[in-house]
C-alpha atoms as a PDB file:
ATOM      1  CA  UNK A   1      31.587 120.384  82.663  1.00  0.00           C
ATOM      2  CA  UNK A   2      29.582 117.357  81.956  1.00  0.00           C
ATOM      3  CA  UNK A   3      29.976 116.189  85.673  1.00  0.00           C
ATOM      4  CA  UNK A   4      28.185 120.009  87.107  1.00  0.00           C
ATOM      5  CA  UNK A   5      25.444 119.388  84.744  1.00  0.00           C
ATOM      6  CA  UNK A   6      24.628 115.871  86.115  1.00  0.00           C
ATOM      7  CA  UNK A   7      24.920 116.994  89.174  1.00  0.00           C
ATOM      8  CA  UNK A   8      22.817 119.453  89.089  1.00  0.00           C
ATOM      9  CA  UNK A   9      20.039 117.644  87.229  1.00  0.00           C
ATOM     10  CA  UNK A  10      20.731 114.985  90.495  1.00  0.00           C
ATOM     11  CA  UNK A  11      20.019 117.968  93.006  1.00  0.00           C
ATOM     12  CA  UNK A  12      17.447 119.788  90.869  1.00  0.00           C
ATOM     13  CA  UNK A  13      15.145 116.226  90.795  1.00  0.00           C
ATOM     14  CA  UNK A  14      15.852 115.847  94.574  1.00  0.00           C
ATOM     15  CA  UNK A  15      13.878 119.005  94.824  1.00  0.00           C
ATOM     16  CA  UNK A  16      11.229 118.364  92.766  1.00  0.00           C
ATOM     17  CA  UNK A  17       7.863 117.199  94.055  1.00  0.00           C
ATOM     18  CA  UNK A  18       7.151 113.659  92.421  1.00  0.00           C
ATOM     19  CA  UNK A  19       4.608 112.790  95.014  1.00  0.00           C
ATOM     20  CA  UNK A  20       0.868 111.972  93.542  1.00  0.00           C
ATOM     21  CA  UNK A  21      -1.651 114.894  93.757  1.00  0.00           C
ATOM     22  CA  UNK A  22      -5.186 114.844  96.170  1.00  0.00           C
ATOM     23  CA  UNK A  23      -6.736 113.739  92.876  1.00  0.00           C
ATOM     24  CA  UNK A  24      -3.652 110.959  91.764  1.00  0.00           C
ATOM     25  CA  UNK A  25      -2.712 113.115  89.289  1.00  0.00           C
ATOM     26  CA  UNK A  26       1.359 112.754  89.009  1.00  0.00           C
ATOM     27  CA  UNK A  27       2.442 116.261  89.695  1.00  0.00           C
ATOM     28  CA  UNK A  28       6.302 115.367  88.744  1.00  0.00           C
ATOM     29  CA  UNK A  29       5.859 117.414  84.894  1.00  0.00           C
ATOM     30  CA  UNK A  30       4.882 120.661  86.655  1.00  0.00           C
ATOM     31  CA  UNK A  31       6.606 123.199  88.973  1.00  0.00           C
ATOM     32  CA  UNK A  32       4.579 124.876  91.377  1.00  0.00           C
ATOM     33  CA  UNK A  33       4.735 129.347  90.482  1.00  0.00           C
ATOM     34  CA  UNK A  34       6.066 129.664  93.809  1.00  0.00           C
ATOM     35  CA  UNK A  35       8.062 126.338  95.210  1.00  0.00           C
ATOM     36  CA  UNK A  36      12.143 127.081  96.457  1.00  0.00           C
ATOM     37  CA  UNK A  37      14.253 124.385  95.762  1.00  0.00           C
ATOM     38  CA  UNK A  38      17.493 123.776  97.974  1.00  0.00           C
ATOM     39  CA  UNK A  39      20.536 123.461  95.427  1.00  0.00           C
ATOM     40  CA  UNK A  40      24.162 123.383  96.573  1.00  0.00           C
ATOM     41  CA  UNK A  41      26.229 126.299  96.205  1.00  0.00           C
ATOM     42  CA  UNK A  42      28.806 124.656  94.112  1.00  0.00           C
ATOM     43  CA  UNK A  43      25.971 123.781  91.838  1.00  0.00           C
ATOM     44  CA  UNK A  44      24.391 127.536  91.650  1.00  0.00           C
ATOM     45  CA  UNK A  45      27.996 129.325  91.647  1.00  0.00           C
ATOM     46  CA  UNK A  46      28.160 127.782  88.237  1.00  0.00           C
ATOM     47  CA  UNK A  47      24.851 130.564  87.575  1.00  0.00           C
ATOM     48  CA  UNK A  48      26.367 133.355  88.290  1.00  0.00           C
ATOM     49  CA  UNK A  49      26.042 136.638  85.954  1.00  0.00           C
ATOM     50  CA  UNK A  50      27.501 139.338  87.920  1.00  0.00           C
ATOM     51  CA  UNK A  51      29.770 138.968  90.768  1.00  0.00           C
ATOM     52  CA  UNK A  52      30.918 141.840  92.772  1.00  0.00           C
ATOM     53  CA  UNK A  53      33.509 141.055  94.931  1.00  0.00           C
ATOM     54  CA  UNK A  54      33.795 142.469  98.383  1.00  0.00           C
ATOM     55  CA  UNK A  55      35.593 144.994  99.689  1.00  0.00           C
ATOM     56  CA  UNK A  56      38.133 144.224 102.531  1.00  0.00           C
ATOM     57  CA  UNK A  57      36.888 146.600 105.681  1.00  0.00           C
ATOM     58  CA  UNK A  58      40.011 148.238 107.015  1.00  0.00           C
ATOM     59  CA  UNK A  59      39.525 147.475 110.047  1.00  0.00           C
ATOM     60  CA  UNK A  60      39.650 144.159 109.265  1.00  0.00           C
ATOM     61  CA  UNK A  61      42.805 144.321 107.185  1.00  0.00           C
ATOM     62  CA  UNK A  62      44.233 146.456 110.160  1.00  0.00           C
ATOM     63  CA  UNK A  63      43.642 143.396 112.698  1.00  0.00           C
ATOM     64  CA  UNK A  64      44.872 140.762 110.172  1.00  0.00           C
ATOM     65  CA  UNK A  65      41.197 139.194 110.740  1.00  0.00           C
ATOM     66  CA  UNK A  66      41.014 136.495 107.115  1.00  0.00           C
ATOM     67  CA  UNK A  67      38.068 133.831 107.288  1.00  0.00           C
ATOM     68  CA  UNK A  68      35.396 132.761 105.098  1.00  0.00           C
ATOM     69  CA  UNK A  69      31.272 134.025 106.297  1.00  0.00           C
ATOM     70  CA  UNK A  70      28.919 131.666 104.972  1.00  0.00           C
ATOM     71  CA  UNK A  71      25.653 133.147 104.216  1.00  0.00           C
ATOM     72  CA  UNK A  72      22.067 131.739 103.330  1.00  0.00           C
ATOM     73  CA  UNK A  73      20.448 132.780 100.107  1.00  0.00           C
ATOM     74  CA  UNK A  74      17.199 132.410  98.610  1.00  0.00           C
ATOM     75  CA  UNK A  75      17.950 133.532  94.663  1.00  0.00           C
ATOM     76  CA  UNK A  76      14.348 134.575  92.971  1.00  0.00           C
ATOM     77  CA  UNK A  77      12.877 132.923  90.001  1.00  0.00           C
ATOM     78  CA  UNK A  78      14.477 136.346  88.055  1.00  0.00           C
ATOM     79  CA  UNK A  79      17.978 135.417  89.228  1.00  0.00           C
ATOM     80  CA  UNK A  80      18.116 138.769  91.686  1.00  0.00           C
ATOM     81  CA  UNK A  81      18.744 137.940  95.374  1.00  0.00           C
ATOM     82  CA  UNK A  82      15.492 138.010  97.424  1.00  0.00           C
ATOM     83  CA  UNK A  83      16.310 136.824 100.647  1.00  0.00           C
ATOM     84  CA  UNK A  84      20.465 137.420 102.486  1.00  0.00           C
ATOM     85  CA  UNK A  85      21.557 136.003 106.167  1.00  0.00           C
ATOM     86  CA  UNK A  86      24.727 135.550 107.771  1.00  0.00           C
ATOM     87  CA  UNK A  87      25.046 131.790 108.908  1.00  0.00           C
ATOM     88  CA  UNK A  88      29.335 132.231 110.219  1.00  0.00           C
ATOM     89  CA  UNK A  89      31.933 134.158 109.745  1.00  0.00           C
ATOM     90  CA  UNK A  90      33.942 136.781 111.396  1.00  0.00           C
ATOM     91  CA  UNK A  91      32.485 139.678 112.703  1.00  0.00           C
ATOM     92  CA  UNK A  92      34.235 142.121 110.614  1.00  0.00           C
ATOM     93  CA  UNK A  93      33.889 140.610 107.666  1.00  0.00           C
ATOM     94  CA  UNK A  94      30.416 139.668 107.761  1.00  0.00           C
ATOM     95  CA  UNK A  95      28.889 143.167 106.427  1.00  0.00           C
ATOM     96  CA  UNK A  96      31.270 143.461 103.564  1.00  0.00           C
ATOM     97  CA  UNK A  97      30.042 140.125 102.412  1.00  0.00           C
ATOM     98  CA  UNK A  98      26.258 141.182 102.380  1.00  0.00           C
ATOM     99  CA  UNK A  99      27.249 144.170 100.747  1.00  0.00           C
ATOM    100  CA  UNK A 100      28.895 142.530  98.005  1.00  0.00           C
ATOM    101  CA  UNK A 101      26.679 139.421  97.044  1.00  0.00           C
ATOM    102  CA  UNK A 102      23.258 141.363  97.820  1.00  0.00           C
ATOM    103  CA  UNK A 103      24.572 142.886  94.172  1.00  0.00           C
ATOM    104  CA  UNK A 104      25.457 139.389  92.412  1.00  0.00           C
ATOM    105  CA  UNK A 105      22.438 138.575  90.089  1.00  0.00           C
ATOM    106  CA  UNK A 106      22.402 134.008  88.662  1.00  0.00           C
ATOM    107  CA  UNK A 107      21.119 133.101  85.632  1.00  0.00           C
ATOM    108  CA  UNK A 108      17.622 131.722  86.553  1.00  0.00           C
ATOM    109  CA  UNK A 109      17.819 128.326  87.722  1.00  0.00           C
ATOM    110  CA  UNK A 110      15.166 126.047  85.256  1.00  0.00           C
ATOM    111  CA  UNK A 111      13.225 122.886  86.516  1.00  0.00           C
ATOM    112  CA  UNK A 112      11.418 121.239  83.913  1.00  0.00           C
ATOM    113  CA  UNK A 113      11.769 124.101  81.985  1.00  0.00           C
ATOM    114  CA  UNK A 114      10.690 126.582  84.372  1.00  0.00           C
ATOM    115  CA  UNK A 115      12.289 129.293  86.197  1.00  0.00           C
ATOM    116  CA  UNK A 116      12.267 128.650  89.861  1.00  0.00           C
ATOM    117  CA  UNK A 117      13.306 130.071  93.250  1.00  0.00           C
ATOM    118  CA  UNK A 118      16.893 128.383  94.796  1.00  0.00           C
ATOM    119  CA  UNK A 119      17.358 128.142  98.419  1.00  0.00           C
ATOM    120  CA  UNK A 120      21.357 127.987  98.687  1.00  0.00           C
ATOM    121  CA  UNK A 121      24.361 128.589 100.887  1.00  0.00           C
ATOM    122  CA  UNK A 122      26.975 130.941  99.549  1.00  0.00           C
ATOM    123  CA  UNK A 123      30.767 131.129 100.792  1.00  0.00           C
ATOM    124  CA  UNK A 124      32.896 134.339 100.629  1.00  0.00           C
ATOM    125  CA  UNK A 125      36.527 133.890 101.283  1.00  0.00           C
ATOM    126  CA  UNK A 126      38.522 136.770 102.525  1.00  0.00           C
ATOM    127  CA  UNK A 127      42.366 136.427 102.333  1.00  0.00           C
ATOM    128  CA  UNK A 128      45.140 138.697 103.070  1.00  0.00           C
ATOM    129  CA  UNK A 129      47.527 137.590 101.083  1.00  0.00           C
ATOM    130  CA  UNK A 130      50.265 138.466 102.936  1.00  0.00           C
ATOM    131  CA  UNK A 131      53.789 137.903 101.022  1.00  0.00           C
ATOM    132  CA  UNK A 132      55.959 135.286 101.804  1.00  0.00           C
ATOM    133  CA  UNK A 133      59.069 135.767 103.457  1.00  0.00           C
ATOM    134  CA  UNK A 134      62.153 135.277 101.564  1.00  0.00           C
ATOM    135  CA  UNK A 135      65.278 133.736 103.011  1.00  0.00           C
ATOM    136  CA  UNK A 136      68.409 135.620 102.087  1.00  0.00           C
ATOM    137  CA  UNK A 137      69.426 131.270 100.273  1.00  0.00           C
ATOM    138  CA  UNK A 138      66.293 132.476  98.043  1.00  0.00           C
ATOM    139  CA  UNK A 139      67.840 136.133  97.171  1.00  0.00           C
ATOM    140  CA  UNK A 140      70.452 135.991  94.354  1.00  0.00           C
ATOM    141  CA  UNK A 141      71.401 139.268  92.631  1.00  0.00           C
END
Protein backbone atom coordinates (compact mmCIF):
# COMPACT_ATOMS: atom_id res chain seq x y z
CA UNK A 1 0.00 0.00 0.00
CA UNK A 2 2.85 2.18 0.91
CA UNK A 3 4.63 1.30 -2.47
CA UNK A 4 1.10 2.75 -4.76
CA UNK A 5 1.29 5.82 -2.75
CA UNK A 6 4.98 6.54 -3.62
CA UNK A 7 4.40 5.79 -6.75
CA UNK A 8 1.94 7.80 -7.38
CA UNK A 9 3.39 10.87 -5.66
CA UNK A 10 6.57 9.81 -8.30
CA UNK A 11 4.05 10.07 -11.35
CA UNK A 12 1.88 12.86 -9.94
CA UNK A 13 5.36 15.26 -9.60
CA UNK A 14 6.38 14.04 -13.13
CA UNK A 15 3.29 15.86 -14.18
CA UNK A 16 3.56 18.79 -12.45
CA UNK A 17 4.90 21.98 -13.99
CA UNK A 18 8.11 23.02 -11.91
CA UNK A 19 9.39 25.20 -14.66
CA UNK A 20 9.92 29.13 -13.63
CA UNK A 21 7.06 31.50 -14.69
CA UNK A 22 7.49 34.66 -17.54
CA UNK A 23 8.01 36.70 -14.37
CA UNK A 24 10.58 33.89 -12.38
CA UNK A 25 8.04 33.24 -10.19
CA UNK A 26 8.38 29.26 -9.27
CA UNK A 27 5.05 27.98 -10.37
CA UNK A 28 5.80 24.32 -8.73
CA UNK A 29 3.12 25.24 -5.38
CA UNK A 30 0.22 25.86 -7.78
CA UNK A 31 -1.88 23.75 -10.22
CA UNK A 32 -3.14 25.36 -13.13
CA UNK A 33 -7.70 25.19 -12.98
CA UNK A 34 -7.44 23.40 -16.09
CA UNK A 35 -3.91 21.33 -16.62
CA UNK A 36 -4.40 17.09 -17.37
CA UNK A 37 -1.85 15.19 -15.94
CA UNK A 38 -0.85 11.69 -17.53
CA UNK A 39 -0.95 9.05 -14.55
CA UNK A 40 -0.65 5.30 -15.14
CA UNK A 41 -3.57 3.21 -14.97
CA UNK A 42 -2.29 1.01 -12.28
CA UNK A 43 -1.83 4.16 -10.32
CA UNK A 44 -5.58 5.64 -10.99
CA UNK A 45 -7.32 2.01 -10.77
CA UNK A 46 -6.37 2.38 -7.16
CA UNK A 47 -9.25 5.66 -7.46
CA UNK A 48 -11.87 3.97 -8.40
CA UNK A 49 -15.50 4.52 -6.72
CA UNK A 50 -17.82 2.71 -8.87
CA UNK A 51 -16.96 0.08 -11.26
CA UNK A 52 -19.44 -1.43 -13.53
CA UNK A 53 -18.28 -4.27 -15.13
CA UNK A 54 -19.09 -5.08 -18.70
CA UNK A 55 -21.34 -7.13 -20.13
CA UNK A 56 -20.08 -10.02 -22.41
CA UNK A 57 -21.90 -9.30 -26.06
CA UNK A 58 -23.27 -12.63 -27.18
CA UNK A 59 -22.01 -12.55 -30.08
CA UNK A 60 -18.87 -12.46 -28.75
CA UNK A 61 -19.36 -15.30 -26.30
CA UNK A 62 -20.95 -17.19 -29.35
CA UNK A 63 -17.51 -16.87 -31.40
CA UNK A 64 -15.33 -17.65 -28.32
CA UNK A 65 -13.72 -14.04 -29.14
CA UNK A 66 -11.67 -13.27 -25.18
CA UNK A 67 -9.04 -10.29 -25.33
CA UNK A 68 -8.37 -7.31 -23.40
CA UNK A 69 -9.44 -3.44 -25.37
CA UNK A 70 -7.36 -0.85 -24.03
CA UNK A 71 -8.97 2.44 -24.00
CA UNK A 72 -7.76 6.16 -23.42
CA UNK A 73 -9.34 8.18 -20.68
CA UNK A 74 -9.25 11.62 -19.63
CA UNK A 75 -11.02 11.40 -15.86
CA UNK A 76 -12.36 15.17 -14.90
CA UNK A 77 -11.25 17.09 -11.94
CA UNK A 78 -14.94 15.68 -10.38
CA UNK A 79 -13.80 12.08 -10.87
CA UNK A 80 -16.69 11.49 -13.80
CA UNK A 81 -15.24 10.37 -17.17
CA UNK A 82 -14.98 13.30 -19.65
CA UNK A 83 -13.26 12.08 -22.48
CA UNK A 84 -13.51 7.69 -23.78
CA UNK A 85 -11.48 6.13 -26.97
CA UNK A 86 -10.74 2.79 -28.01
CA UNK A 87 -6.84 2.43 -28.44
CA UNK A 88 -7.02 -2.01 -29.18
CA UNK A 89 -8.99 -4.58 -28.66
CA UNK A 90 -11.28 -6.88 -30.42
CA UNK A 91 -13.92 -5.71 -32.39
CA UNK A 92 -16.67 -7.23 -30.51
CA UNK A 93 -15.68 -6.42 -27.43
CA UNK A 94 -14.76 -2.97 -27.86
CA UNK A 95 -18.45 -1.38 -27.37
CA UNK A 96 -19.21 -3.34 -24.28
CA UNK A 97 -16.12 -1.86 -22.78
CA UNK A 98 -17.20 1.85 -23.47
CA UNK A 99 -20.41 1.01 -22.23
CA UNK A 100 -19.25 -0.18 -19.04
CA UNK A 101 -16.36 2.24 -17.91
CA UNK A 102 -18.17 5.46 -19.48
CA UNK A 103 -20.28 4.62 -15.99
CA UNK A 104 -17.12 4.10 -13.56
CA UNK A 105 -16.73 7.44 -11.59
CA UNK A 106 -12.48 7.82 -9.44
CA UNK A 107 -12.10 9.54 -6.52
CA UNK A 108 -10.61 12.92 -7.69
CA UNK A 109 -7.07 12.67 -8.24
CA UNK A 110 -5.26 15.71 -5.83
CA UNK A 111 -1.94 17.55 -6.82
CA UNK A 112 -0.77 19.76 -4.26
CA UNK A 113 -3.92 19.59 -2.81
CA UNK A 114 -5.97 20.25 -5.71
CA UNK A 115 -8.32 18.32 -7.71
CA UNK A 116 -7.06 17.85 -11.18
CA UNK A 117 -7.88 16.30 -14.57
CA UNK A 118 -5.93 12.59 -15.28
CA UNK A 119 -5.08 11.62 -18.71
CA UNK A 120 -4.85 7.63 -18.37
CA UNK A 121 -5.05 4.33 -20.18
CA UNK A 122 -7.58 1.86 -18.89
CA UNK A 123 -7.53 -2.07 -19.59
CA UNK A 124 -10.70 -4.26 -19.66
CA UNK A 125 -10.12 -7.93 -19.70
CA UNK A 126 -12.74 -10.17 -21.11
CA UNK A 127 -12.40 -13.93 -20.31
CA UNK A 128 -14.50 -16.85 -21.01
CA UNK A 129 -13.73 -18.90 -18.54
CA UNK A 130 -14.26 -21.90 -20.10
CA UNK A 131 -14.00 -25.10 -17.63
CA UNK A 132 -11.27 -27.27 -17.65
CA UNK A 133 -11.45 -30.60 -18.89
CA UNK A 134 -11.26 -33.37 -16.52
CA UNK A 135 -9.48 -36.62 -17.23
CA UNK A 136 -11.47 -39.64 -16.19
CA UNK A 137 -7.48 -40.26 -13.55
CA UNK A 138 -9.07 -36.88 -12.03
CA UNK A 139 -12.81 -38.41 -11.56
CA UNK A 140 -13.13 -40.59 -8.41
CA UNK A 141 -16.64 -41.39 -7.14
Amino acid sequence: MVQAACLAATVAMRGQDTGAAAGGASTSNQTPPNKTVRIAGGVIAGHIQTLIPPAYPPEAKAAGVGGTVILHAVIGQDGKIQLLKVVSGPDLLQQAALDAVRQWTYKPYLLNGQPISVDTTIMVNFNLNKPKPVSPSEMNP
